[in-house]
Protein backbone atom coordinates (compact mmCIF):
# COMPACT_ATOMS: atom_id res chain seq x y z
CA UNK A 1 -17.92 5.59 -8.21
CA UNK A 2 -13.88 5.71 -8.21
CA UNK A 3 -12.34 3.63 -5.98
CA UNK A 4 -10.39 5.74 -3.42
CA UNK A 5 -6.06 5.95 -3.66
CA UNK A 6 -5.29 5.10 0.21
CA UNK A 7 -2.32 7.04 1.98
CA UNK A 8 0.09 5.74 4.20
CA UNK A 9 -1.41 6.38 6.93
CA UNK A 10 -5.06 4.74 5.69
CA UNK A 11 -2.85 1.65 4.96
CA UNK A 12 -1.65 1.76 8.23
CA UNK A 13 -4.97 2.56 9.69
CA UNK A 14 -6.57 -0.56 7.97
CA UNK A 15 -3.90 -3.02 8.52
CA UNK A 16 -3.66 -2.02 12.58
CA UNK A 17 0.30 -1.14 11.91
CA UNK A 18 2.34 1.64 12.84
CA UNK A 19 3.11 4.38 9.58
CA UNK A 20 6.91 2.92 10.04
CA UNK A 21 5.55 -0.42 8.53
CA UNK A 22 3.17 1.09 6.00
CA UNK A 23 6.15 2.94 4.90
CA UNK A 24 8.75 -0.07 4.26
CA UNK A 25 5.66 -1.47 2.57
CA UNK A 26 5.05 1.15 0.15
CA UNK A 27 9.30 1.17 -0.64
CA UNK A 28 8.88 -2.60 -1.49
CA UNK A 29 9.80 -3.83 -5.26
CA UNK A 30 6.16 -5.13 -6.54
CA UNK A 31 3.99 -3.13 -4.05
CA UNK A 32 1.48 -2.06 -6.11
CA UNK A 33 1.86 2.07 -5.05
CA UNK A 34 1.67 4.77 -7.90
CA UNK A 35 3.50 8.13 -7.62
CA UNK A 36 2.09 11.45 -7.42
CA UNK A 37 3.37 13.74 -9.08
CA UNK A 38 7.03 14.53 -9.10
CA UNK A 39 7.90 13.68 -5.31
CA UNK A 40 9.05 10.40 -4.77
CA UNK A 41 7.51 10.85 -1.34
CA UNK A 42 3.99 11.18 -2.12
CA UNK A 43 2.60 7.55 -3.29
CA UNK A 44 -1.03 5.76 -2.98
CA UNK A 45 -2.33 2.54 -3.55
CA UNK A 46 -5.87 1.33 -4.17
CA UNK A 47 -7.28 -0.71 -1.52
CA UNK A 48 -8.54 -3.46 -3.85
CA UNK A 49 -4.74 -3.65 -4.95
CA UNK A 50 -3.24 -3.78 -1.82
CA UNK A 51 -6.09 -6.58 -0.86
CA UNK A 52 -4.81 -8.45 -3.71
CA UNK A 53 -1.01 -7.62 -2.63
CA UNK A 54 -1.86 -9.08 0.68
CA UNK A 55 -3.41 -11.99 -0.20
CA UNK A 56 -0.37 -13.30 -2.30
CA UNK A 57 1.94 -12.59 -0.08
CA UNK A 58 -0.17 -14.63 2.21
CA UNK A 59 0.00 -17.47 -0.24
CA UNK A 60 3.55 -17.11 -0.56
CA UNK A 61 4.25 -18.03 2.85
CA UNK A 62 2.03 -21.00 2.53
């Protein structure tokens, strides 16, 4: 089975933050989001990549 692209509001949903915060997120240099399509607007990320995302970013602040 495909793993699922997650929205921004599923990202918010699963991290417990507001959409605002999902948002800057997503606009981030190294985020690991893909565009859809021709609107710069419309962008998902996998959930095992933004797993891995968080967890360096975790070790970064370590």
């Amino acid at each position: 089975m495909t793993e699922k692209y997650m929205t921004v509001k599923e990202v918010a949903e699963y991290l417990g933050c507001g959409k605002t915060l999902a948002y800057k997120m997503f606009r981030r240099k190294g985020f690991p989001s893909v565009l859809i399509g021709d609107s710069k607007s419309c962008r998902r990320v996998k959930k095992s990549k933004l797993d891995a995302y968080l967890e360096a970013e975790a070790n970064k602040q370590k």
